[in-house]
Protein backbone atom coordinates (compact mmCIF):
# COMPACT_ATOMS: atom_id res chain seq x y z
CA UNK A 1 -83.53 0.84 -31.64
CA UNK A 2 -85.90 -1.38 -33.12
CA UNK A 3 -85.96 -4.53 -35.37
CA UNK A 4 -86.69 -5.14 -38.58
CA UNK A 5 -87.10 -8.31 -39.60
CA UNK A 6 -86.60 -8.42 -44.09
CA UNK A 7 -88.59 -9.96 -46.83
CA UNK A 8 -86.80 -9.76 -49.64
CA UNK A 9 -88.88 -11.45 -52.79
CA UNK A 10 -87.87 -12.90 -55.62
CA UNK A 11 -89.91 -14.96 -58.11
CA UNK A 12 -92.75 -13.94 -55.76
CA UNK A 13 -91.04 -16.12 -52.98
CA UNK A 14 -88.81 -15.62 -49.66
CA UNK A 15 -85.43 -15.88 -50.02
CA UNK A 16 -82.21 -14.99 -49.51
CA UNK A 17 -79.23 -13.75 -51.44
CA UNK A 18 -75.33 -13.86 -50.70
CA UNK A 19 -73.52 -10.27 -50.96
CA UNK A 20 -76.28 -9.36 -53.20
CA UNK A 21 -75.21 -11.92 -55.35
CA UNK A 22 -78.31 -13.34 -57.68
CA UNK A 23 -76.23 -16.69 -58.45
CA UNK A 24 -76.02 -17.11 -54.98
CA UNK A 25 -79.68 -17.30 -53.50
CA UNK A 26 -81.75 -19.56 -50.97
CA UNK A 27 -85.48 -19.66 -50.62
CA UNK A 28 -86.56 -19.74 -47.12
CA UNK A 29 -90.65 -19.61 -47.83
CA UNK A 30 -92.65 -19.88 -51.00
CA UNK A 31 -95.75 -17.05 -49.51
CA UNK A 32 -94.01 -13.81 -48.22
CA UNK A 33 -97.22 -13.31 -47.18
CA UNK A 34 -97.13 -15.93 -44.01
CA UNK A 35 -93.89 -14.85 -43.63
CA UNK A 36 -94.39 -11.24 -43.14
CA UNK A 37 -97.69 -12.32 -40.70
CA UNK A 38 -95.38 -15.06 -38.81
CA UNK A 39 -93.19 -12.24 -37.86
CA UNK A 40 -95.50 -9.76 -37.18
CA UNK A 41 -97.23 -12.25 -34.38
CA UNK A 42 -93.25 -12.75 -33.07
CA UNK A 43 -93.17 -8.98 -32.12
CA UNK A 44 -91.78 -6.90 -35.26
CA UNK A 45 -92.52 -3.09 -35.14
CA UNK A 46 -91.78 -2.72 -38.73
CA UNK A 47 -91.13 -4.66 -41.99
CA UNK A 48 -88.11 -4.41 -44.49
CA UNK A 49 -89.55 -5.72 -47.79
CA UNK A 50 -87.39 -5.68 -50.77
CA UNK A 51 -88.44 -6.69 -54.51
CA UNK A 52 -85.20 -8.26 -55.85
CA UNK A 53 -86.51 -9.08 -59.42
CA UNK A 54 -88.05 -4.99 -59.52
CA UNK A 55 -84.66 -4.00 -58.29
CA UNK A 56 -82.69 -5.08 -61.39
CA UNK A 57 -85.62 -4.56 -63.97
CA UNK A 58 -85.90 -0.87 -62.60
CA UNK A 59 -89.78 -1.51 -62.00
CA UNK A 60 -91.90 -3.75 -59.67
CA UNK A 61 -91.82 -7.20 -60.16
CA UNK A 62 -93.82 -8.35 -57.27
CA UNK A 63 -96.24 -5.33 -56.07
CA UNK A 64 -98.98 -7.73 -56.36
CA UNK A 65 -97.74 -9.65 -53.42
CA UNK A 66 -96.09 -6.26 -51.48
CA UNK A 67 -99.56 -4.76 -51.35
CA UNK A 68 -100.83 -8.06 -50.47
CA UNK A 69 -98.81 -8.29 -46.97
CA UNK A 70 -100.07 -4.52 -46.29
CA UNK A 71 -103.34 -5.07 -46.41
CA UNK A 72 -102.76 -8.16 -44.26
CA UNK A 73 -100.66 -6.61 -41.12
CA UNK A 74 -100.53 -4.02 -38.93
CA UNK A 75 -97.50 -2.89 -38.32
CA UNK A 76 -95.70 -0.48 -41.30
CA UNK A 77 -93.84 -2.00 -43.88
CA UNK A 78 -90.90 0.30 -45.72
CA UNK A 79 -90.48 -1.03 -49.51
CA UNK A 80 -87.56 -0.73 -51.91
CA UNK A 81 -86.93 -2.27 -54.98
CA UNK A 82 -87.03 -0.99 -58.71
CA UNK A 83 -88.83 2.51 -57.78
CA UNK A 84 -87.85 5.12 -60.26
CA UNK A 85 -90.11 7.15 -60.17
CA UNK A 86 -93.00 9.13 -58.43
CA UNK A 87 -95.86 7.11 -59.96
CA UNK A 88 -94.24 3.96 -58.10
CA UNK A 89 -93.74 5.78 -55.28
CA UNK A 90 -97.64 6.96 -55.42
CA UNK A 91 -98.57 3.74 -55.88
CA UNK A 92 -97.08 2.02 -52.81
CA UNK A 93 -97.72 4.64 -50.21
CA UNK A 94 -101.46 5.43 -51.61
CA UNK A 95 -102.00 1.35 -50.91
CA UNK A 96 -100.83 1.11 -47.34
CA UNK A 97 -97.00 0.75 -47.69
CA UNK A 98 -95.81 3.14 -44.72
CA UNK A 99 -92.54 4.25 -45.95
CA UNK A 100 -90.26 3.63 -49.47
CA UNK A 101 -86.71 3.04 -50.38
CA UNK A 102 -84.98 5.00 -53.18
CA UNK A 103 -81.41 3.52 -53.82
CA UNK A 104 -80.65 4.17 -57.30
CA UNK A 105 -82.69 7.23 -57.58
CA UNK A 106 -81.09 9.14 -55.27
CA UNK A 107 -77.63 8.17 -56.65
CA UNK A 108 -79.04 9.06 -60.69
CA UNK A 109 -82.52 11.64 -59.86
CA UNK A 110 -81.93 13.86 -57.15
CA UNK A 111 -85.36 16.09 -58.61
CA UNK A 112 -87.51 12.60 -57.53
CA UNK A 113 -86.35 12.57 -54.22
CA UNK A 114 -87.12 16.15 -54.06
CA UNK A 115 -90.51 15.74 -55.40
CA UNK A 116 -91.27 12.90 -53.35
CA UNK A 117 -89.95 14.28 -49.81
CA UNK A 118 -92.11 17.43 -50.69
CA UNK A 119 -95.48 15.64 -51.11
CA UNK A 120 -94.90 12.41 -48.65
CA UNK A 121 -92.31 14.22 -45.96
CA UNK A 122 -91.10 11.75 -43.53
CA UNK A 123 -92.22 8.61 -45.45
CA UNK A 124 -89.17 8.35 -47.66
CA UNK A 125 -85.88 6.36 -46.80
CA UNK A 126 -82.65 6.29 -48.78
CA UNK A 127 -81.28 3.02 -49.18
CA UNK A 128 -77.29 3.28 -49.62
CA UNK A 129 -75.69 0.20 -50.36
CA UNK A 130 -71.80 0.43 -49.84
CA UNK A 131 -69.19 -1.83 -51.58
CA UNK A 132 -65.43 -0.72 -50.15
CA UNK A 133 -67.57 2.51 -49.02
CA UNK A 134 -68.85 3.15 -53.01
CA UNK A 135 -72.23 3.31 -53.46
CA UNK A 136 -74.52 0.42 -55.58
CA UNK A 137 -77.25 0.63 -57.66
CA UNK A 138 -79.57 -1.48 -59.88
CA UNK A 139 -80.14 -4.29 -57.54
CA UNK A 140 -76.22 -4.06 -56.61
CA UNK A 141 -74.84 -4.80 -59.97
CA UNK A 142 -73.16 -2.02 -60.68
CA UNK A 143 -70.85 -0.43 -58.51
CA UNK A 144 -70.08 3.87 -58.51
CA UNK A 145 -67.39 6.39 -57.84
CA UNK A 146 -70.09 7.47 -55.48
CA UNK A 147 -68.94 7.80 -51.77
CA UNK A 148 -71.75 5.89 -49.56
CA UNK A 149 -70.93 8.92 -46.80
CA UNK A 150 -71.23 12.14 -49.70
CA UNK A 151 -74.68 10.55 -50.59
CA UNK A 152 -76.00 10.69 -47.15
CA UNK A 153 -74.30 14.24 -46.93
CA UNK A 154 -76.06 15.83 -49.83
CA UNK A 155 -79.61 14.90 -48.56
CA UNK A 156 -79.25 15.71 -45.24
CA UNK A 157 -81.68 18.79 -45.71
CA UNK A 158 -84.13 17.10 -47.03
CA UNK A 159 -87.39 15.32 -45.06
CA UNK A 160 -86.44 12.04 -45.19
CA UNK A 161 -86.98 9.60 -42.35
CA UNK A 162 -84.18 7.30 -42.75
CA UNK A 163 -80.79 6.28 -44.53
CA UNK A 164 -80.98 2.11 -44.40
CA UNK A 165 -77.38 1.54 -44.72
CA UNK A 166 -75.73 -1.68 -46.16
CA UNK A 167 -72.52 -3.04 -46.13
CA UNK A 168 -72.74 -5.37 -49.01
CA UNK A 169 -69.75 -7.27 -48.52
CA UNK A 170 -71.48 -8.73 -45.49
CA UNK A 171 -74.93 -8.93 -46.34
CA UNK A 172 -76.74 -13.04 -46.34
CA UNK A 173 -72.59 -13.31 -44.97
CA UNK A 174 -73.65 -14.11 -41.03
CA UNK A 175 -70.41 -12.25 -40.34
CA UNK A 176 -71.46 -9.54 -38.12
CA UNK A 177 -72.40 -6.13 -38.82
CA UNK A 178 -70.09 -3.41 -40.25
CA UNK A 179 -70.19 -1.73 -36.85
CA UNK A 180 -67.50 0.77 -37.44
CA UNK A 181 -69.11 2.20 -41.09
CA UNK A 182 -71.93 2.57 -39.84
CA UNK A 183 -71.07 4.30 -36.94
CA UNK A 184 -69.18 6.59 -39.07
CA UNK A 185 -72.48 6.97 -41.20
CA UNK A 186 -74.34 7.73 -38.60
CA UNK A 187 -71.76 10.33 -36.62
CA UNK A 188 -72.22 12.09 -40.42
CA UNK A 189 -75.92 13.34 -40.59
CA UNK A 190 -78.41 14.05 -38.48
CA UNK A 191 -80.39 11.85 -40.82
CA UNK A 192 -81.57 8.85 -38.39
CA UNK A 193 -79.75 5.55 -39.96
CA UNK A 194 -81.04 1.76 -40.24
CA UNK A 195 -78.44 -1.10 -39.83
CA UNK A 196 -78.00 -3.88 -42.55
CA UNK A 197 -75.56 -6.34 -43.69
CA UNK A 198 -74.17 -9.07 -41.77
CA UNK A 199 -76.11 -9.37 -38.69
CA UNK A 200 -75.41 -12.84 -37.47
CA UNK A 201 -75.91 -13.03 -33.02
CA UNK A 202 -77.11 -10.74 -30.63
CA UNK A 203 -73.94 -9.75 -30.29
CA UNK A 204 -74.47 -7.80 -33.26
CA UNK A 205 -77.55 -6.00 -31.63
CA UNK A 206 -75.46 -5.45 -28.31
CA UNK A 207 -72.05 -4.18 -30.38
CA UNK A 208 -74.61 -1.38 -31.92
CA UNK A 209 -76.32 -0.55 -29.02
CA UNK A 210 -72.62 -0.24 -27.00
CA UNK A 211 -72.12 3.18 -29.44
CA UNK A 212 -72.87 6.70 -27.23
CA UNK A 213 -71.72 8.98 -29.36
CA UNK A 214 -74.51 8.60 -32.07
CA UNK A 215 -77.75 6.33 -32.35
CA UNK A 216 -79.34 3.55 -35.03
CA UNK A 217 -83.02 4.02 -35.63
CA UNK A 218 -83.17 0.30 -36.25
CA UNK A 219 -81.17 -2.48 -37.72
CA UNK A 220 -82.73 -5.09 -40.18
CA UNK A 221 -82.01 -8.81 -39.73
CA UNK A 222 -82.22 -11.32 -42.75
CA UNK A 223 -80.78 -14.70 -43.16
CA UNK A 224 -79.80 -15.00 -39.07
CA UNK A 225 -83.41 -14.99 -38.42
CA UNK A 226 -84.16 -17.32 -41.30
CA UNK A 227 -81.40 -19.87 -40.57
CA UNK A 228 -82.50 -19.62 -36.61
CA UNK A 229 -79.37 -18.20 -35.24
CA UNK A 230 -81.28 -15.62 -34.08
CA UNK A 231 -84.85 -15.65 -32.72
CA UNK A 232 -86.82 -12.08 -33.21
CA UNK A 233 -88.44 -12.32 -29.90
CA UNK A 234 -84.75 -12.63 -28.33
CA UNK A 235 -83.61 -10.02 -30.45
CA UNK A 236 -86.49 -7.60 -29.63
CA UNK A 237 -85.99 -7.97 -25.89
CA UNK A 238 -82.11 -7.38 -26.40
CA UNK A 239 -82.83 -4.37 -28.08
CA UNK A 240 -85.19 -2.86 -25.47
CA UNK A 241 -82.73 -3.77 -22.70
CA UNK A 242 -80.72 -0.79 -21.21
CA UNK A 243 -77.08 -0.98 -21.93
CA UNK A 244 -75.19 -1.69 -18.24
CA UNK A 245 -78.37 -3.23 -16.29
C-alpha cells in the first residue's frame, strides 16, 4: 500500500477544505508547486492533485499550475477536478500527468469513461465520493440517489486502474478513516481501491493494513500531513512494514 500525499488547489494555492465544504477552507502553502517537490524529496511514490475551483466550474481552473508540478517531479501525479470530457483528459495525460480522476463523469457520461479507458487503459481512476454511502458530484455539492458501491459495480469491466474512494463526512475531519466502507468497497470489485477521508494517525495506516480479506492500492493523506500529525516519512515506513513483525 502506498502513500499519497494530496494537493488540492484552490485560487492557485494549497489548501484545505472541511467535508468538502468551500466555506470551510485553510491554506497551508501559497506555490503547490514547492509543495508537491517538498513531498516528493520526503519519499512520496505518487501525487493526489485535485483542482477545487475546476471541480465546481466543470473545467480546469488551475492546469497552468497542475502541468507546472509535472514537469517539475518525478514521481506520477493522478489529477481530478472539473474533467468532463476527453479533450481535458487529452490534455493532462499528453503533458505528463500519469493518471486522471473522473468523479462526475462517471456518475452523468458513462460513453467518456468508455472512450477514455479504450485509448489511455490503465491511466484512468474513478473518484467516488460517498455521503451516507450516495455518491457526489460537482465538487461535492450535490448529492445523488447514486449508491457509492453500484458505481464501482458497473465499471468493474472496464480498464481502469483505480476507484479513489472518499468518505466525505470525514474528509479535512482528522477523525480517522472510514475503515469499514471501504473495506466493503474494496471486498466489491476487483477494481484496486485508494483510501481517502479522515486519515488522522498512523493508526489509520495500521487499521487498513490489519484487513486480509481484501487489499488498498494506496490511501491519500491531506490535512494530517499538513497540520503535522503525521509525518510522510513515518507514514511511508509504516506502510512498508509487515503486519505482525
Amino acid at each position: 500500500m502506498i502513500i499519497i500525499p494530496a494537493i488540492d488547489i484552490k485560487d492557485g494555492k494549497c489548501v484545505r477544505l472541511a467535508q468538502g465544504k468551500f466555506d470551510r477552507v485553510t491554506t497551508y502553502a501559497d506555490d503547490p508547486v514547492e509543495m508537491a517537490l517538498s513531498w516528493m524529496e520526503k519519499g512520496a511514490e505518487r501525487i493526489h492533485i485535485v483542482d477545487l475551483d475546476g471541480s465546481v466550474a466543470g473545467k480546469p481552473r488551475n492546469a497552468d499550475i497542475i502541468l507546472n508540478i509535472a514537469r517539475n517531479v518525478s514521481v506520477p501525479i493522478q489529477v481530478g477536478g472539473g474533467i468532463r470530457n476527453m479533450e481535458t483528459i487529452e490534455y493532462y495525460l499528453d503533458h505528463g500527468v500519469s493518471s486522471v480522476i473522473l468523479g462526475t463523469t462517471a456518475l452523468q457520461n458513462e460513453g467518456i469513461v468508455r472512450e477514455a479507458c479504450e485509448k489511455f487503459p490503465n491511466m484512468i481512476i474513478l473518484g467516488i465520493d460517498a455521503l451516507a454511502g450516495h455518491v457526489a458530484v460537482r465538487g461535492w455539492t450535490q448529492t445523488t440517489e447514486k449508491k457509492a458501491m453500484d458505481l464501482a459495480r458497473h465499471y468493474e469491466n472496464f480498464p481502469v486502474k483505480a476507484i479513489v474512494y472518499t468518505d466525505i463526512e470525514r474528509d479535512g475531519m482528522s477523525t480517522g478513516i472510514n475503515v469499514e466502507a471501504t473495506k466493503e468497497l474494496a471486498r466489491a470489485v476487483r477494481i484496486p481501491v485508494i483510501a481517502s477521508g479522515g486519515v488522522a494517525s498512523l493508526a489509520d495506516i495500521e487499521n487498513l493494513m490489519a484487513v486480509t480479506d481484501c487489499a488498498f492500492y494506496g490511501v491519500i493523506i491531506g490535512r494530517a500531513l499538513y497540520t503535522g500529525a503525521i509525518s510522510l516519512e513515518e507514514a511511508i515506513k509504516t506502510s512498508k512494514r509487515v503486519i505482525g513483525s
